[in-house]
Protein backbone atom coordinates (compact mmCIF):
# COMPACT_ATOMS: atom_id res chain seq x y z
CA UNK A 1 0.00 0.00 0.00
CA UNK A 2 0.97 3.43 -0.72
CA UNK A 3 0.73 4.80 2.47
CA UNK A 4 1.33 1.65 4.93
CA UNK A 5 4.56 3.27 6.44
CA UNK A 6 1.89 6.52 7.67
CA UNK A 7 -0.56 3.90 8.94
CA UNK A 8 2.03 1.86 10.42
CA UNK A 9 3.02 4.77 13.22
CA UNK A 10 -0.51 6.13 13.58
CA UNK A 11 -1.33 3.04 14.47
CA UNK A 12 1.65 2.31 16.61
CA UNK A 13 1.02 5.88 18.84
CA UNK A 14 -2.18 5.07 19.22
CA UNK A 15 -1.51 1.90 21.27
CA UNK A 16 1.18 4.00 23.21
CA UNK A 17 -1.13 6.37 23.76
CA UNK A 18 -4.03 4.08 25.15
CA UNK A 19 -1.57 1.90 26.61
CA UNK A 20 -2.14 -0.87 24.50
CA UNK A 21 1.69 -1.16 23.03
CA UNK A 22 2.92 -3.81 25.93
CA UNK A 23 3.10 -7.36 25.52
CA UNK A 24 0.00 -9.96 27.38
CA UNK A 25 2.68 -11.25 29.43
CA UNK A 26 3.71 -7.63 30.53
CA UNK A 27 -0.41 -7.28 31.15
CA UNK A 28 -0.16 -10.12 33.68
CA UNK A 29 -0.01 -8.59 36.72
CA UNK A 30 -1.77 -5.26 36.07
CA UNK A 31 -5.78 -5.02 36.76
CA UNK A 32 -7.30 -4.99 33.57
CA UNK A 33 -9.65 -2.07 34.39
CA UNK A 34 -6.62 -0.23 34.16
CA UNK A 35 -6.20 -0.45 30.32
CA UNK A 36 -8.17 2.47 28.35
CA UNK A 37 -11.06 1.31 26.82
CA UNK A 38 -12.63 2.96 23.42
CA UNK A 39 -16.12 3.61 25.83
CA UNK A 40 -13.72 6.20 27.59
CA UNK A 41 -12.09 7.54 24.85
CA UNK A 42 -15.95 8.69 23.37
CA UNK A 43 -17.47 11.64 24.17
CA UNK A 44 -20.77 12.30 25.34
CA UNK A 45 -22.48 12.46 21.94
CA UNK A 46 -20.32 10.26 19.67
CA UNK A 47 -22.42 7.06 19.91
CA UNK A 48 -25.86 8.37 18.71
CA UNK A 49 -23.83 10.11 16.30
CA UNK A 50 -21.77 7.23 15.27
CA UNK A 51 -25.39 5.00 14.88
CA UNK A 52 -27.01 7.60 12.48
CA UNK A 53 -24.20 7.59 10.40
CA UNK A 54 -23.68 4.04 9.91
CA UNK A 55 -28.21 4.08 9.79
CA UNK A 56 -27.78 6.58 6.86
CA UNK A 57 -24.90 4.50 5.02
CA UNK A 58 -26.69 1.44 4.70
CA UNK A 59 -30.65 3.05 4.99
CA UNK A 60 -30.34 4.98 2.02
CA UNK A 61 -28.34 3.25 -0.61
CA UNK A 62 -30.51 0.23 0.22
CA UNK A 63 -34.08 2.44 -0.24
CA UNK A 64 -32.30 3.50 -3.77
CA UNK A 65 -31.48 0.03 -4.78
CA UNK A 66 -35.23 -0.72 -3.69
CA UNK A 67 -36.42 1.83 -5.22
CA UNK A 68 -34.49 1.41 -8.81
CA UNK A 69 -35.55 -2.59 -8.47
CA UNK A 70 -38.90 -1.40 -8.15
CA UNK A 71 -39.12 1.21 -11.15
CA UNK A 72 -37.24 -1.40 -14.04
CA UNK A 73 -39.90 -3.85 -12.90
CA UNK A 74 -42.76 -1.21 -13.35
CA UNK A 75 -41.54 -0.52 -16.91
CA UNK A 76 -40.80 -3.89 -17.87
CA UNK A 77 -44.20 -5.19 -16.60
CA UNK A 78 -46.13 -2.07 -17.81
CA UNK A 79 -47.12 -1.61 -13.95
CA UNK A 80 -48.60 1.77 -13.21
């Protein structure tokens, strides 16, 4: 990939930053309520928000498809 290098360190501070970069046997002894979680990292809003985009992504291309579906059959049946 063009860009893998870039993705590569993003990638790699982010699990610095949450504290996600050590190994499971360095995890052993440390409470695992201790390690970020992604809940934490969201603010208030972010889940509805995140649920009506992904309700809009699949909602409305699917309603098109239905809707195109529906109109070829109506002129290749001659229903009006």
């Amino acid at each position: 990939m063009l860009f893998q290098h870039r993705l590569d360190r993003a990638r790699d501070l982010q699990r610095r930053q949450r504290g996600l970069d050590k190994e499971p046997a360095e995890l052993e002894g440390e409470d695992f309520r201790e390690i970020p979680a992604l809940r934490e990292e969201m603010e208030k809003g972010d889940l509805p928000a995140m649920l009506l985009a992904g309700f809009l992504t699949v909602f409305l291309p699917a309603v098109a498809v239905l809707g195109l579906v529906v109109g070829v059959a109506c002129l290749l049946f001659g229903l009006h």
